[in-house]
N, C-alpha and C. Protein backbone atom coordinates (compact mmCIF):
# COMPACT_ATOMS: atom_id res chain seq x y z
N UNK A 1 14.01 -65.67 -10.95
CA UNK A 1 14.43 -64.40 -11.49
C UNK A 1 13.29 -63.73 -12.26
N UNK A 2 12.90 -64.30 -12.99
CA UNK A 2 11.26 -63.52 -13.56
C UNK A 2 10.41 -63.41 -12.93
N UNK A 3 10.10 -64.44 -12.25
CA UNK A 3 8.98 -63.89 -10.86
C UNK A 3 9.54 -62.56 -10.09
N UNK A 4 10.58 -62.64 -10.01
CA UNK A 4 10.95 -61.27 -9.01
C UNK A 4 11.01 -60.29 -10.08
N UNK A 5 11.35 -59.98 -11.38
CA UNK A 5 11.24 -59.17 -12.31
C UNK A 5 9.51 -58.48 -12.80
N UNK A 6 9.24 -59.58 -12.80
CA UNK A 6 7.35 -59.94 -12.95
C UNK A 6 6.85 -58.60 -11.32
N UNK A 7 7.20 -59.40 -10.42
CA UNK A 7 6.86 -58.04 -9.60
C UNK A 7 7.22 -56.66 -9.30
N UNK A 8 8.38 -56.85 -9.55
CA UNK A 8 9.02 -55.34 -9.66
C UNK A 8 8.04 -54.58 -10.70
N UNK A 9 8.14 -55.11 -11.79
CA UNK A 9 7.37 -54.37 -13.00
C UNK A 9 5.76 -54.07 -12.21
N UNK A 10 4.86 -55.33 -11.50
CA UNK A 10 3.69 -54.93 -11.66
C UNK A 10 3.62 -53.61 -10.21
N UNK A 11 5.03 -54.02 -9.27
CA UNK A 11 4.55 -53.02 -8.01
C UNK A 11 5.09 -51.64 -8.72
N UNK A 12 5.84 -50.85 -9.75
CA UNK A 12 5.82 -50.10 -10.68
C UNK A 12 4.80 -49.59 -11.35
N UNK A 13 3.91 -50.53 -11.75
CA UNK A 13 3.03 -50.17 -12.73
C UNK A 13 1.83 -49.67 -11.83
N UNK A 14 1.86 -50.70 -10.73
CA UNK A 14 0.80 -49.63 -9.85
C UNK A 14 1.26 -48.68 -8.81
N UNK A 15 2.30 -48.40 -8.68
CA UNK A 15 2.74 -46.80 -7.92
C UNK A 15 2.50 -46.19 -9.52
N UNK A 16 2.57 -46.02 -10.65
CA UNK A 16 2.25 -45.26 -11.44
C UNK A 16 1.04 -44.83 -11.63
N UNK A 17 -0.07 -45.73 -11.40
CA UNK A 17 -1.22 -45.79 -12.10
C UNK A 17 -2.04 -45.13 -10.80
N UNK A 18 -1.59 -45.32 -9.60
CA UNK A 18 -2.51 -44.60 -8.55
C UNK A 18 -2.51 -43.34 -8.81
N UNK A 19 -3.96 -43.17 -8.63
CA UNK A 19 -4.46 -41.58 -8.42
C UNK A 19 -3.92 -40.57 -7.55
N UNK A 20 -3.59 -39.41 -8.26
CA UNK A 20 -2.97 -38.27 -7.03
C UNK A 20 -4.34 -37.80 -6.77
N UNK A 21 -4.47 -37.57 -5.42
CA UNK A 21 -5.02 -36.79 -4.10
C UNK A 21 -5.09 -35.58 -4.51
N UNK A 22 -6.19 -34.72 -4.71
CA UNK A 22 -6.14 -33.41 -5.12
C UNK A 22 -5.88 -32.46 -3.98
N UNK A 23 -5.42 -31.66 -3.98
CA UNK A 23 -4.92 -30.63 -2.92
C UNK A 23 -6.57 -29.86 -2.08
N UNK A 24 -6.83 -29.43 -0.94
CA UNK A 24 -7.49 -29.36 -0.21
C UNK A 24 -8.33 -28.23 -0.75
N UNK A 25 -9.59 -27.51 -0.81
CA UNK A 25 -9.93 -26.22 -1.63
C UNK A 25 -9.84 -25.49 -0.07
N UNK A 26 -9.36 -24.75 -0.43
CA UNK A 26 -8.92 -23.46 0.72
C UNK A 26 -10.41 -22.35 0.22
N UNK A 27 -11.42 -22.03 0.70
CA UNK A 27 -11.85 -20.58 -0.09
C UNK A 27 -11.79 -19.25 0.86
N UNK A 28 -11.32 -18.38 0.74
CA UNK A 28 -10.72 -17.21 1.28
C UNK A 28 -11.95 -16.36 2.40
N UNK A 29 -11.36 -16.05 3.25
CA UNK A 29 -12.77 -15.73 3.65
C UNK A 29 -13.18 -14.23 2.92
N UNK A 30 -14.48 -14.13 2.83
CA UNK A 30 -15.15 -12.85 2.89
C UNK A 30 -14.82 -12.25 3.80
N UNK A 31 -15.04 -10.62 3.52
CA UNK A 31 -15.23 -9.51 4.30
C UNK A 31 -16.30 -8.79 3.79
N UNK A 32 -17.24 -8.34 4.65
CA UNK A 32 -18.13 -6.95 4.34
C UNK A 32 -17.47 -5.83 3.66
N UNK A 33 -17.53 -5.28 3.07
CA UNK A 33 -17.32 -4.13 2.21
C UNK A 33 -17.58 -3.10 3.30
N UNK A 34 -17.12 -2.21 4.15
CA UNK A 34 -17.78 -0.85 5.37
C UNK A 34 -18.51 -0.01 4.63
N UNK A 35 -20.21 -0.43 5.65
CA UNK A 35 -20.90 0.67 5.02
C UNK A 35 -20.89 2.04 5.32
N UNK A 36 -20.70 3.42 4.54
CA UNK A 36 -20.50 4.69 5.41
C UNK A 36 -22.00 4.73 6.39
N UNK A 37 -21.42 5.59 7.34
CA UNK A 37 -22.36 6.39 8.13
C UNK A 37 -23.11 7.54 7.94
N UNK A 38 -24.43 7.44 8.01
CA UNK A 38 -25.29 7.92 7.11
C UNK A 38 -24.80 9.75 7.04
N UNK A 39 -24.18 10.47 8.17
CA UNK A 39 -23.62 11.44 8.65
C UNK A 39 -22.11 11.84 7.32
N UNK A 40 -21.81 10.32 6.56
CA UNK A 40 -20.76 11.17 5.96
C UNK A 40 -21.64 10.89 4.23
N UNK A 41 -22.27 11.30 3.95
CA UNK A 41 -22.97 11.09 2.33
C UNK A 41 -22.39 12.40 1.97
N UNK A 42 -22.22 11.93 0.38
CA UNK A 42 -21.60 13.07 -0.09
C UNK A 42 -22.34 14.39 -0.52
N UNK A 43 -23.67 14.62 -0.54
CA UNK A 43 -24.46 15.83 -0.47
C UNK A 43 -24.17 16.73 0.71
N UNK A 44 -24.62 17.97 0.00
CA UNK A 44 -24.82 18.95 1.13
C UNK A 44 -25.85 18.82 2.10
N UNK A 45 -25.36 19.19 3.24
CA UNK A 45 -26.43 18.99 3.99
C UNK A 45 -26.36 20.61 4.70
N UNK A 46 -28.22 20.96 4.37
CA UNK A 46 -28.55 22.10 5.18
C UNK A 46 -28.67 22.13 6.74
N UNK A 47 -28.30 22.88 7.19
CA UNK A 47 -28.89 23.41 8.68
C UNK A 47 -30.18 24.48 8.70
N UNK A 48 -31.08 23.93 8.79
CA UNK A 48 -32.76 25.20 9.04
C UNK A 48 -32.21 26.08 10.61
N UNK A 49 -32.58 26.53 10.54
CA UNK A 49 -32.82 28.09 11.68
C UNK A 49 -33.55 27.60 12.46
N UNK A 50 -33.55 28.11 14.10
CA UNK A 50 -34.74 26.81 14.91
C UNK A 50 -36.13 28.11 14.30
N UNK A 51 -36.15 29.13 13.66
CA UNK A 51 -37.29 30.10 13.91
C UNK A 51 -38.22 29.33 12.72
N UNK A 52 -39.54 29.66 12.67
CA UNK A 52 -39.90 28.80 11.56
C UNK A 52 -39.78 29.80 10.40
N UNK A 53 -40.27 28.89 9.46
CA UNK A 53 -40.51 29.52 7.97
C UNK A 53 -41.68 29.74 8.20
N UNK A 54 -41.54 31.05 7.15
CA UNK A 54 -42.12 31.82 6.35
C UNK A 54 -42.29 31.68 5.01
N UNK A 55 -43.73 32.18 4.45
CA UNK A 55 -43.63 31.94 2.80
C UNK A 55 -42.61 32.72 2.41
N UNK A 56 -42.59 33.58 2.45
CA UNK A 56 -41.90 34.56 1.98
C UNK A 56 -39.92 34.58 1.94
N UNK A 57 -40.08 33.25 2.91
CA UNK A 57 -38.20 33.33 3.41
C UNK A 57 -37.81 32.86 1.94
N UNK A 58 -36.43 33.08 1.72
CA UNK A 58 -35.65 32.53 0.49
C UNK A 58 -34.97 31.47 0.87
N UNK A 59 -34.37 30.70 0.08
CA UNK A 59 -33.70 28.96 0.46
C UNK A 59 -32.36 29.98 0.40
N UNK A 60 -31.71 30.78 0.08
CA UNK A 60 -30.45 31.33 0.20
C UNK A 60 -30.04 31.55 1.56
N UNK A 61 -31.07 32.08 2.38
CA UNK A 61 -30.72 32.30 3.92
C UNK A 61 -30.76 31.25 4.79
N UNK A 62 -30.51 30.41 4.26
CA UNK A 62 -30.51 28.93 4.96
C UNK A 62 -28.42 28.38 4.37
N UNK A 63 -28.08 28.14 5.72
CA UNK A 63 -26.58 27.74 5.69
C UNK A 63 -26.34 26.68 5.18
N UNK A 64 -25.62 26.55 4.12
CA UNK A 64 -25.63 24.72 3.63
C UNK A 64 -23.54 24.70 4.25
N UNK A 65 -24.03 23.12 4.54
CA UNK A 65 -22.50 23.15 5.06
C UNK A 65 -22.03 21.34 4.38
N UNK A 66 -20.81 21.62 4.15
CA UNK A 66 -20.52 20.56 3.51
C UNK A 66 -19.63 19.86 4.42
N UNK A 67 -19.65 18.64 4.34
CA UNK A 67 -18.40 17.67 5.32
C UNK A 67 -17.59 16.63 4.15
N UNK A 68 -16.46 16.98 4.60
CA UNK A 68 -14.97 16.23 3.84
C UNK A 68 -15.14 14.94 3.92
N UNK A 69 -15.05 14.04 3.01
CA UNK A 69 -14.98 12.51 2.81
C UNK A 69 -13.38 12.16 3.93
N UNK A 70 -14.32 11.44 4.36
CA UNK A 70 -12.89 10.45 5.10
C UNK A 70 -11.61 10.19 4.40
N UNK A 71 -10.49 10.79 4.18
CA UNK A 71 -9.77 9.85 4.01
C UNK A 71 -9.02 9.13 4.31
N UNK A 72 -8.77 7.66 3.02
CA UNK A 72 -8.64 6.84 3.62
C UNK A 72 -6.98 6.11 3.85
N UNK A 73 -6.46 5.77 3.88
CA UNK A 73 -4.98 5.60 4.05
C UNK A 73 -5.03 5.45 2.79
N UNK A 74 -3.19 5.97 1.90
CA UNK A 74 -3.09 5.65 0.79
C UNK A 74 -2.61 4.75 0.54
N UNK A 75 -2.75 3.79 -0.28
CA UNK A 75 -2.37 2.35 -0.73
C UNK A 75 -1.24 2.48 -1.07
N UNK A 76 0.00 1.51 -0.47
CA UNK A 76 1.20 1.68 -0.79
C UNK A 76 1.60 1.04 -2.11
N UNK A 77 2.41 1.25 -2.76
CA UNK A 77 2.28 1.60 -4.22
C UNK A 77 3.93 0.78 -4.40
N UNK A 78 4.27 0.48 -5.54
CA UNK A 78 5.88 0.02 -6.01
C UNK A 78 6.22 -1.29 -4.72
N UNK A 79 7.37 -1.94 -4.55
CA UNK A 79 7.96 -2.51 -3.48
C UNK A 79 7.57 -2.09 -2.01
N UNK A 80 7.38 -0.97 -1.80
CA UNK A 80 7.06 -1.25 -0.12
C UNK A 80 5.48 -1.65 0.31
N UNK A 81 4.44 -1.95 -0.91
CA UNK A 81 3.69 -3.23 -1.01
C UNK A 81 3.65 -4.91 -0.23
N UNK A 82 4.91 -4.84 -0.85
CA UNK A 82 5.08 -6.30 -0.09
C UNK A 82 5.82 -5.74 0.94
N UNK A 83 6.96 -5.88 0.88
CA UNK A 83 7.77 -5.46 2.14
C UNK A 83 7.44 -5.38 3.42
N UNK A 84 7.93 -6.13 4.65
CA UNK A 84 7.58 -6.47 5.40
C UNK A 84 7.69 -8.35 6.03
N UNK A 85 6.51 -8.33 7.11
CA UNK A 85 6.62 -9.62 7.71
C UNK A 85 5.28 -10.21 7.37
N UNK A 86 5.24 -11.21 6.84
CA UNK A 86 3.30 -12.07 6.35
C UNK A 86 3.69 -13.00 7.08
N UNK A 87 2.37 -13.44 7.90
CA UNK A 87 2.78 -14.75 8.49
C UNK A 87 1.14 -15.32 7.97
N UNK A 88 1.02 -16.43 8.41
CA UNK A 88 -0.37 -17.39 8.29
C UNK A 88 -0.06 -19.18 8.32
N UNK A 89 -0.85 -19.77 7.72
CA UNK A 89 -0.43 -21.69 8.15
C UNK A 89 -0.75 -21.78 6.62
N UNK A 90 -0.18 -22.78 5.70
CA UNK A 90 -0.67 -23.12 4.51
C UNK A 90 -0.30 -24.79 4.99
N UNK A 91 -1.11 -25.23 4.25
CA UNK A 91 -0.71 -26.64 4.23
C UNK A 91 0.37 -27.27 3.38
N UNK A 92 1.01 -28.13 3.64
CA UNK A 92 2.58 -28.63 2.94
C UNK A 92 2.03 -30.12 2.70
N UNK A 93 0.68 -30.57 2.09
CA UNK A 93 1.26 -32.54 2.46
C UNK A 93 0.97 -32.66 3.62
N UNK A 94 1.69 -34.44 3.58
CA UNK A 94 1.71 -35.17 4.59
C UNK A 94 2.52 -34.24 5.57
N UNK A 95 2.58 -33.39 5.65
CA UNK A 95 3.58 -32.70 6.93
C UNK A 95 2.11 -31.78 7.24
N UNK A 96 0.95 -31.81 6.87
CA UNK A 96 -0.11 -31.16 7.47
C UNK A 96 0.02 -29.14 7.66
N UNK A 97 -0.41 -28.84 7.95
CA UNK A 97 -0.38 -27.30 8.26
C UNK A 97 0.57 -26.95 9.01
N UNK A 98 1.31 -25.72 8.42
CA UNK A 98 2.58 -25.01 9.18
C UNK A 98 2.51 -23.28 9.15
N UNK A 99 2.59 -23.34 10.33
CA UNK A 99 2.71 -21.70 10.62
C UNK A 99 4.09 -21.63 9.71
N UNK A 100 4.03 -20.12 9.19
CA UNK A 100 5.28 -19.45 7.93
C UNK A 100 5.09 -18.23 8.22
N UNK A 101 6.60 -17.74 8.30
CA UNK A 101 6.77 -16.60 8.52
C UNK A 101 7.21 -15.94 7.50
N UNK A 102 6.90 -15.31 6.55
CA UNK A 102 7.78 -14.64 5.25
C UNK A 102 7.96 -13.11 5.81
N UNK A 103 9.34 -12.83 5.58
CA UNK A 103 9.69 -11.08 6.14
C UNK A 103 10.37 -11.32 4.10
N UNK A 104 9.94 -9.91 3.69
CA UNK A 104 10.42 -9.78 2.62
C UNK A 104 10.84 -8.26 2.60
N UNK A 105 11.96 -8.16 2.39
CA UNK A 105 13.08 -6.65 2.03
C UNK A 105 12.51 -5.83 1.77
N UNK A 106 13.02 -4.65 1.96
CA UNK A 106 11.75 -3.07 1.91
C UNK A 106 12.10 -3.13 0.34
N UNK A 107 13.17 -3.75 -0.19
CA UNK A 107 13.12 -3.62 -1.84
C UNK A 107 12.68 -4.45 -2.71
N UNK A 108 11.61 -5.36 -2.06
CA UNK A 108 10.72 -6.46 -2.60
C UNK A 108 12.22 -7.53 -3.34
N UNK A 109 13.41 -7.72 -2.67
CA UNK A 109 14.86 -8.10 -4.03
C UNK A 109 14.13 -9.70 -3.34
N UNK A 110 14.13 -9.98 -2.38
CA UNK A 110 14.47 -11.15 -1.39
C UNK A 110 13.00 -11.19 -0.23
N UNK A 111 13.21 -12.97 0.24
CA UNK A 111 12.14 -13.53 0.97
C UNK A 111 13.08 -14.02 2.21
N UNK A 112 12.95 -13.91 3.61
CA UNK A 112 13.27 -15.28 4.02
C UNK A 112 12.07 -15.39 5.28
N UNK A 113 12.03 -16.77 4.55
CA UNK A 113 10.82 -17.58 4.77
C UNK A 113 11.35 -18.69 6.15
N UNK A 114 10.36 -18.98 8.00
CA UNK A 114 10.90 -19.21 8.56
C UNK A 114 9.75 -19.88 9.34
N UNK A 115 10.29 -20.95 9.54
CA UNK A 115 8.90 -22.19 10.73
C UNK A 115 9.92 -23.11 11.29
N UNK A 116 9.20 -24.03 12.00
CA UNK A 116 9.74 -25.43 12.68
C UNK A 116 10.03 -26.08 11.51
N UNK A 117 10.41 -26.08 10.79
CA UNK A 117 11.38 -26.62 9.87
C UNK A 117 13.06 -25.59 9.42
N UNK A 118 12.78 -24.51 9.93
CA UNK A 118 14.02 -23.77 9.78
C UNK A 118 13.95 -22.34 8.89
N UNK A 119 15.04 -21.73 8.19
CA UNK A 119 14.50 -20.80 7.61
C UNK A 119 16.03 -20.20 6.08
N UNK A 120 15.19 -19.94 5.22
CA UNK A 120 16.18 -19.85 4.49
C UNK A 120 15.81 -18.14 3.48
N UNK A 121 16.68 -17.94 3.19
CA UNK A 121 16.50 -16.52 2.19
C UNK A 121 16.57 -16.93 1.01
N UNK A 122 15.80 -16.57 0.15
CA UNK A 122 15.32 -16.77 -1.37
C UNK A 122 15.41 -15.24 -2.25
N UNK A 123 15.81 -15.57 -3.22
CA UNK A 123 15.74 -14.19 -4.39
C UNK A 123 14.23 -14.58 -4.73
N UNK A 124 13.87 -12.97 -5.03
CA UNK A 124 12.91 -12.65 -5.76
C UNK A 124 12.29 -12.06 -6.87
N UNK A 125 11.22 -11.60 -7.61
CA UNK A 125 11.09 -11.77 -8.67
C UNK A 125 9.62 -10.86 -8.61
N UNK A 126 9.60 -9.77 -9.04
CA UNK A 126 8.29 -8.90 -9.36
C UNK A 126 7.58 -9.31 -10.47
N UNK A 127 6.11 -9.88 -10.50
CA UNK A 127 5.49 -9.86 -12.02
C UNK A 127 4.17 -9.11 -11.59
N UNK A 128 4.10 -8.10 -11.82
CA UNK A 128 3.00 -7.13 -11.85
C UNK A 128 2.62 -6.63 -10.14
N UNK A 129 1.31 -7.29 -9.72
CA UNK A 129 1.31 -6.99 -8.43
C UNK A 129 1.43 -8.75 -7.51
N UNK A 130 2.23 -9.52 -7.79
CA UNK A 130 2.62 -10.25 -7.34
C UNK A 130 4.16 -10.62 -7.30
N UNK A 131 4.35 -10.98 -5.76
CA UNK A 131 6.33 -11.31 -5.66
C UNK A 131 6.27 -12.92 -5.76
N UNK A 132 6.96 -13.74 -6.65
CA UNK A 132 7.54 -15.06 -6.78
C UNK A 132 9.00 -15.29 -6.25
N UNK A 133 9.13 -16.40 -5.80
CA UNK A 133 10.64 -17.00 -5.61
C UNK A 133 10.75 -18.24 -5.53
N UNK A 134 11.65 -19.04 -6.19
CA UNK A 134 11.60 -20.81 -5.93
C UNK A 134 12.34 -21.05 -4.82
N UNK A 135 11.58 -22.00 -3.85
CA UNK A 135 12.43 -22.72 -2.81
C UNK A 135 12.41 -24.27 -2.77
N UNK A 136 13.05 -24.78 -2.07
CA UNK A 136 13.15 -26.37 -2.20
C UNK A 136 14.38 -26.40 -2.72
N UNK A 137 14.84 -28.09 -1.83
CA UNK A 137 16.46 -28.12 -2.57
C UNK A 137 17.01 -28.06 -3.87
N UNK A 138 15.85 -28.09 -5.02
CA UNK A 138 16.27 -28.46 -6.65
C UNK A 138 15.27 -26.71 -6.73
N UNK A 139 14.85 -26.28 -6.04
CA UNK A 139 13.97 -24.60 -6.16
C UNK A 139 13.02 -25.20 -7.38
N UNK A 140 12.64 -25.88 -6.60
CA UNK A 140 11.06 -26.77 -7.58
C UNK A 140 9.85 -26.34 -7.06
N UNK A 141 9.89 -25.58 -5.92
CA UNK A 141 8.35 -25.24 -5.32
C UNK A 141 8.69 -23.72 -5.50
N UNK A 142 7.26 -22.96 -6.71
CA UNK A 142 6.86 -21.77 -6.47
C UNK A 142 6.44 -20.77 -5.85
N UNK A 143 6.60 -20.34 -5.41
CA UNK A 143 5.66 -19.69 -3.85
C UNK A 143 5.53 -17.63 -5.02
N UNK A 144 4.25 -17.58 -4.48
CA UNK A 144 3.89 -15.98 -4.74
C UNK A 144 3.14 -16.02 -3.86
N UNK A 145 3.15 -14.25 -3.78
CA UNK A 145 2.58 -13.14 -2.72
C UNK A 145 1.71 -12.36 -3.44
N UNK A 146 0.09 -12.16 -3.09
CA UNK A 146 -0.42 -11.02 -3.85
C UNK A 146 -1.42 -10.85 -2.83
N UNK A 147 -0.56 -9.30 -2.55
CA UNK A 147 -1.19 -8.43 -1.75
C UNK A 147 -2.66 -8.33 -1.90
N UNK A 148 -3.52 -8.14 -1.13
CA UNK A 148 -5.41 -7.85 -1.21
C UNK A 148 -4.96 -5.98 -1.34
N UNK A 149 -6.54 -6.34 -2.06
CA UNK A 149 -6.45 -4.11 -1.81
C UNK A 149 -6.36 -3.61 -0.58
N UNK A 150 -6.29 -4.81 0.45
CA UNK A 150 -6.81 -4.17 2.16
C UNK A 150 -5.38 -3.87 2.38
N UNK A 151 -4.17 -4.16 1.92
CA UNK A 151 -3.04 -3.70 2.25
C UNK A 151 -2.28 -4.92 3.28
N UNK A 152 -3.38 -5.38 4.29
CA UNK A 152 -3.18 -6.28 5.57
C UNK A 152 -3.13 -7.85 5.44
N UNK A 153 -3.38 -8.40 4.13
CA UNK A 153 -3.64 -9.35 4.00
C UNK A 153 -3.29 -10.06 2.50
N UNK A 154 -2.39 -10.88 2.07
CA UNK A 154 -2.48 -11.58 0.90
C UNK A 154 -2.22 -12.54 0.57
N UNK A 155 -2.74 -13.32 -0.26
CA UNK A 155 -3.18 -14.38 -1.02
C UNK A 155 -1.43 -15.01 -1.28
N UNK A 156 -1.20 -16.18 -0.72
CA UNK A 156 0.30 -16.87 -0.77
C UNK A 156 -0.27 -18.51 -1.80
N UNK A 157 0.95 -18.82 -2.27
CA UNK A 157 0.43 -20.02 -3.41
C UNK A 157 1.62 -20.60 -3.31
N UNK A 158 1.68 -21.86 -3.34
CA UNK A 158 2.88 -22.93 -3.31
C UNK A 158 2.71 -23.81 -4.03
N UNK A 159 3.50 -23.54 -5.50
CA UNK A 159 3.18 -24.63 -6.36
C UNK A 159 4.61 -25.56 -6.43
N UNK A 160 4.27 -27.00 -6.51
CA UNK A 160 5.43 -27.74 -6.77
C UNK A 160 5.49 -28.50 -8.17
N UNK A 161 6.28 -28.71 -8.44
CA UNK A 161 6.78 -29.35 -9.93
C UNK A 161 5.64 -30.91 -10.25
N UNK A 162 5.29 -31.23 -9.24
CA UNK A 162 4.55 -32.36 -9.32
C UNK A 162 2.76 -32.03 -9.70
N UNK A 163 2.56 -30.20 -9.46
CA UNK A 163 1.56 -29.99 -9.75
C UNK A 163 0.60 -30.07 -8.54
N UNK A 164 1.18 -29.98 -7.63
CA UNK A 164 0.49 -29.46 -6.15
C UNK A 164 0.39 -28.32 -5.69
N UNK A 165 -0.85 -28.05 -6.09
CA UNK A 165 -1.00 -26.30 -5.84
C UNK A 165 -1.70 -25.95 -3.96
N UNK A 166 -1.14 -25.51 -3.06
CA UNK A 166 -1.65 -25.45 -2.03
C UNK A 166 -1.90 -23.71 -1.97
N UNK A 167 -3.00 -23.08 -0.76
CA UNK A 167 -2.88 -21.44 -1.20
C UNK A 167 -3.06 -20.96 0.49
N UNK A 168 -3.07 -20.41 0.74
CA UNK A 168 -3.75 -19.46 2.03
C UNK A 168 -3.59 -18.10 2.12
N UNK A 169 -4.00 -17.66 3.11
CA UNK A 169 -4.30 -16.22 3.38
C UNK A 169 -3.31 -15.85 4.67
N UNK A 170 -2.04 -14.86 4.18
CA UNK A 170 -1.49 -14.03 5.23
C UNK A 170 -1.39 -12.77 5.59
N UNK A 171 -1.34 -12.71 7.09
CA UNK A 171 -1.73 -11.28 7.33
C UNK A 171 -0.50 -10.80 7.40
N UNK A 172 0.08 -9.27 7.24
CA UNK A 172 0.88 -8.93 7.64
C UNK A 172 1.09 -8.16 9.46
N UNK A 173 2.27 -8.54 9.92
CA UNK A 173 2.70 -8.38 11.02
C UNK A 173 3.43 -7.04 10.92
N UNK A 174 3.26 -6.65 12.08
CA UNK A 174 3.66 -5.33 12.88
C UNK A 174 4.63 -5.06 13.49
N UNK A 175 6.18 -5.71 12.86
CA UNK A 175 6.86 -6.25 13.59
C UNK A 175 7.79 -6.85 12.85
């Protein structure tokens, strides 16, 4: 009876004492910043006359013509931010990488989140420019959404109660 007590305690003491496995470093990819085309700078740009100059010509009789800055789509602003379908793979653990589908409500209220494991709807939760919601059967794993300025793409995080932070990058779908 103490020998078997004796081990219980020491196979205890070392499932405690082993080291947790740090979660994988994900780093996001870069993008180039688009450089303009030298055609849209924001100066005026003259047009000369094909005739030549003269000393005597004035810079007034010369046409200056200006060209309009591109614009650029406006950044959607409040809840229809998120809203929509993000998909991408984050890693889960020993269950390795899983494609995830998150469609979240045009009123940022709700998530439902959907893979080869199934799919469930979650309430949600606005804190600034990021959406949170707990899932898991005890809603012990954190999950947030934060949109990139590109509109197309954002930063997803799955934290669990044990302190396993996993992250990736989803794009949004068209669809």
């Amino acid at each position: 009876m103490k020998r078997t007590l004796t081990t219980v305690f020491a196979l205890v003491l070392f499932l405690i004492s082993t080291p947790r496995v740090p979660a994988p470093i994900v780093e996001p990819e870069e993008k180039a910043a688009p450089t303009p085309a030298p055609e849209q700078s924001e100066a005026p740009k003259r047009k000369h006359s094909p005739k030549s100059k003269t000393v005597s010509e004035e810079p007034s009789s010369a046409k200056i013509e200006t060209r309009a800055k591109p614009t650029a789509a406006p950044a959607l602003q409040g809840p229809a931010r998120f809203a929509g379908t993000w998909s991408g793979k984050i890693n889960s653990g020993v269950v390795g990488n899983i494609q995830i589908k998150l469609v979240i409500s045009a009123d940022a209220r709700s998530v439902t989140d959907s893979s080869n494991y199934g799919g469930t709807t979650y309430a949600t939760r606005l804190k600034g420019n990021t959406l949170e919601w707990h899932a898991g059967w005890l809603k012990e794993i954190t999950w947030t959404l934060t949109p990139n300025p590109d509109g197309q793409t954002a930063a997803v995080t799955s934290k669990s109660v044990l302190g396993v932070v996993t992250s990736a990058t989803f794009s949004r779908s068209r669809g």
